[in-house]
Protein backbone atom coordinates (compact mmCIF):
# COMPACT_ATOMS: atom_id res chain seq x y z
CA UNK A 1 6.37 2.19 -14.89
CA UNK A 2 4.40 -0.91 -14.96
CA UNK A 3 6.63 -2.63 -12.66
CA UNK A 4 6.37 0.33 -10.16
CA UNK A 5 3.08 0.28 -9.82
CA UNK A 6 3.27 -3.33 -9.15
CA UNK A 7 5.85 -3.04 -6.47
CA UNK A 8 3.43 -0.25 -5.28
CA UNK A 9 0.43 -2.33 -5.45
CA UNK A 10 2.66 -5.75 -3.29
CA UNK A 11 3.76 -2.98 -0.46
CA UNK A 12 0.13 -1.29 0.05
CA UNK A 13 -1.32 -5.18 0.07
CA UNK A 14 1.75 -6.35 2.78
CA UNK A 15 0.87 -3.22 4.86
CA UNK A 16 -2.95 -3.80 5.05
CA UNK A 17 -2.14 -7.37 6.30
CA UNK A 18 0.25 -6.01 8.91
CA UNK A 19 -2.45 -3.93 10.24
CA UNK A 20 -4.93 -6.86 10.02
CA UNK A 21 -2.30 -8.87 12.31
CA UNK A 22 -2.24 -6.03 14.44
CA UNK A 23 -5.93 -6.20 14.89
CA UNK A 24 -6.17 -9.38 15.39
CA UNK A 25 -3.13 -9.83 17.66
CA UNK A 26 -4.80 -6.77 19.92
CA UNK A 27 -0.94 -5.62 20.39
CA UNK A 28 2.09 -4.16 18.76
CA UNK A 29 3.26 -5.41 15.52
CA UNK A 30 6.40 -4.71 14.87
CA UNK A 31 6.36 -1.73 17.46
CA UNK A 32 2.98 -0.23 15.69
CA UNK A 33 0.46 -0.03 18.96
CA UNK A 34 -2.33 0.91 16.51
CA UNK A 35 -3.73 -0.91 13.35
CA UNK A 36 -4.79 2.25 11.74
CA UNK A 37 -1.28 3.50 11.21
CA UNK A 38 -0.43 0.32 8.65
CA UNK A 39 -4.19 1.29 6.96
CA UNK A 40 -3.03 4.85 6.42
CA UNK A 41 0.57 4.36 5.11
CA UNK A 42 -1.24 1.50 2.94
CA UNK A 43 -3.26 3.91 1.08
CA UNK A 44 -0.50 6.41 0.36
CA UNK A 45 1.35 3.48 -1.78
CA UNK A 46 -1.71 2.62 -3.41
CA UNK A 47 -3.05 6.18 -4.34
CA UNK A 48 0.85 6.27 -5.86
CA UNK A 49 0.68 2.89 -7.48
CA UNK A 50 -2.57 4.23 -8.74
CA UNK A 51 -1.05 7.25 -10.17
CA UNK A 52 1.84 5.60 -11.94
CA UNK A 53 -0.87 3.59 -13.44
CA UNK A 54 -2.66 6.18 -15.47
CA UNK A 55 0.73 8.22 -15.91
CA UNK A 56 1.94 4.78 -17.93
CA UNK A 57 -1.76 4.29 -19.52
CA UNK A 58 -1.44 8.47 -20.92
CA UNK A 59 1.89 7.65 -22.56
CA UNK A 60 0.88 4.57 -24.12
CA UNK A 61 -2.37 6.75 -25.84
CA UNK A 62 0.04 9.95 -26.87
């Protein structure tokens, strides 16, 4: 579960620099007009990284 939350973690970081580029570049990225759209997918991996987190961190204290 570690490693899931990991891959998780490596997605929700490569998104947020996508939408950075887009920013920056002031055009599409990968045919994604807005930079906000990267941000929000970005925080649904990392809210589910998150959550595999504490799901391994329960099992390790039961």
């Amino acid at each position: 579960m570690i490693i899931v939350s990991k891959i998780l973690t490596a997605i929700g970081a490569l998104l947020m620099l996508f939408g950075i580029i887009t920013f920056f570049k002031g055009s599409s990225f990968l045919g994604v007009g807005y930079a906000v759209n990267y941000f929000h997918a970005a925080t649904s991996f990392l809210v589910i990284a998150l959550c595999a987190k504490f799901i391994c961190k329960q099992k390790k204290t039961e």
